[in-house]
Protein backbone atom coordinates (compact mmCIF):
# COMPACT_ATOMS: atom_id res chain seq x y z
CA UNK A 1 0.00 0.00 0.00
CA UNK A 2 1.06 3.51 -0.80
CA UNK A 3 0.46 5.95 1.54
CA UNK A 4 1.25 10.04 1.38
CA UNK A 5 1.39 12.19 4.09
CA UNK A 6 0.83 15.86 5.22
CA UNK A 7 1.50 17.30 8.58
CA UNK A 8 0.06 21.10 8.97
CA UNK A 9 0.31 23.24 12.07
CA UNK A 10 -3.10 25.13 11.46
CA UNK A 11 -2.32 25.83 7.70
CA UNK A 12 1.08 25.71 7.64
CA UNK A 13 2.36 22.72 5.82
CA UNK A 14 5.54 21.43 7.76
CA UNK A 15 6.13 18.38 5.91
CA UNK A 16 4.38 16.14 3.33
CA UNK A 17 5.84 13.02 2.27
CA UNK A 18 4.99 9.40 0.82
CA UNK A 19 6.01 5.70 2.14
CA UNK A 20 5.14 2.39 0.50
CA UNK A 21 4.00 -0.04 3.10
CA UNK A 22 5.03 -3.21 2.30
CA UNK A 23 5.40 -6.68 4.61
CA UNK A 24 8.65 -6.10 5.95
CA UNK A 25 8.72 -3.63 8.49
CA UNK A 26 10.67 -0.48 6.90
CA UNK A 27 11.90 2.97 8.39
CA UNK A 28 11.24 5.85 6.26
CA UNK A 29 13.15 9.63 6.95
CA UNK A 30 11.56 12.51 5.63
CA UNK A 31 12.76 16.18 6.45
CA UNK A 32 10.79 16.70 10.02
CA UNK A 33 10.11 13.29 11.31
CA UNK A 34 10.75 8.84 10.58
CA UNK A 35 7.65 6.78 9.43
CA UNK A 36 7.29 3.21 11.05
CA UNK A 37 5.53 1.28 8.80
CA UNK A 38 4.40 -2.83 8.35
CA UNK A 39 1.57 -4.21 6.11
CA UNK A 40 -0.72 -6.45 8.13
CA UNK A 41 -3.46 -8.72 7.45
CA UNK A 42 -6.04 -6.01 7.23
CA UNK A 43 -4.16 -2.71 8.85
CA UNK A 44 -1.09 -0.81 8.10
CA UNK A 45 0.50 -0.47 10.89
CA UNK A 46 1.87 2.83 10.94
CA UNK A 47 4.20 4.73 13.45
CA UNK A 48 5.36 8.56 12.75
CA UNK A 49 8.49 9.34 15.50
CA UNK A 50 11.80 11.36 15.92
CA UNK A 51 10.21 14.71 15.03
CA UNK A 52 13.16 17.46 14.37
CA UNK A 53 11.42 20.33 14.51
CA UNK A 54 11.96 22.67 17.44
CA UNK A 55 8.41 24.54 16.75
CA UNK A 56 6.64 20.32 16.84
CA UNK A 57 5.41 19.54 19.85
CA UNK A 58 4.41 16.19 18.58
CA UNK A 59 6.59 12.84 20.37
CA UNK A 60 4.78 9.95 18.08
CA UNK A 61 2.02 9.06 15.96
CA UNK A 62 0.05 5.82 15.96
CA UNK A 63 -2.16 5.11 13.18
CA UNK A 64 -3.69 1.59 12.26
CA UNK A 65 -4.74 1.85 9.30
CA UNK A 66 -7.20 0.08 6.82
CA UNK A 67 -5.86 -1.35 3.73
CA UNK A 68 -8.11 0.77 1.05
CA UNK A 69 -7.87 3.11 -1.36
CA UNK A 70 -8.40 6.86 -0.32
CA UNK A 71 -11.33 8.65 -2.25
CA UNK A 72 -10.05 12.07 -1.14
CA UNK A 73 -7.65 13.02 2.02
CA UNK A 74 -8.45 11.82 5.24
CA UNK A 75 -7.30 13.52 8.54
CA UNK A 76 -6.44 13.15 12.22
CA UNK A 77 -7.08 16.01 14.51
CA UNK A 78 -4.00 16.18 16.90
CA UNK A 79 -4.64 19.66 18.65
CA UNK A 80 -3.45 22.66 16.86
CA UNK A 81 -1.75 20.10 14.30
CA UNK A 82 -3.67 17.98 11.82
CA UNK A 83 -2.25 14.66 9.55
CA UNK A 84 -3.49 14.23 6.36
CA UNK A 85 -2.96 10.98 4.25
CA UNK A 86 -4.18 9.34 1.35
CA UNK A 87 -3.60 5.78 0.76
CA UNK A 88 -3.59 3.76 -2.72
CA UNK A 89 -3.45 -0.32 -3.01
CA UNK A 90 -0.64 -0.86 -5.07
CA UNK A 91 -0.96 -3.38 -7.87
């Protein structure tokens, strides 16, 4: 599964990135912060950690999520901070 990210801080993007979720458990870096990810039976099993930013207040991220395909972003409130992702089943 393909999955791309977006992290805003109100409507500031601080990052926006993509990972491709596959069976083996991987580590992906981007810019502000390390994605944790493992395919499951029915959930991706994803972890976001090791933020660099000095203006993120944000320790970790735990998302479990279904293996679909997105019809438009989808979003997590986390305070003043919101994730946006859109997944894709890859072929």
């Amino acid at each position: 599964m393909h999955i791309e990210l977006a992290l805003f801080d109100g409507d500031i993007l601080l990052e926006r990135g993509e990972v491709h979720v596959g069976v083996q458990q991987q580590v992906s870096t981007l810019a502000l912060f390390q994605v944790t990810h493992q395919l499951g039976h029915e959930t991706a099993d994803v972890v976001l950690s090791d933020f660099q930013s000095p203006h993120t207040e944000l320790i970790k991220i735990t998302m479990d999520v279904p293996i679909h395909t997105s019809t438009d972003w989808e979003t997590l409130d986390l305070g003043r901070y919101t994730l946006a992702f859109w997944c894709r089943q890859c072929t």
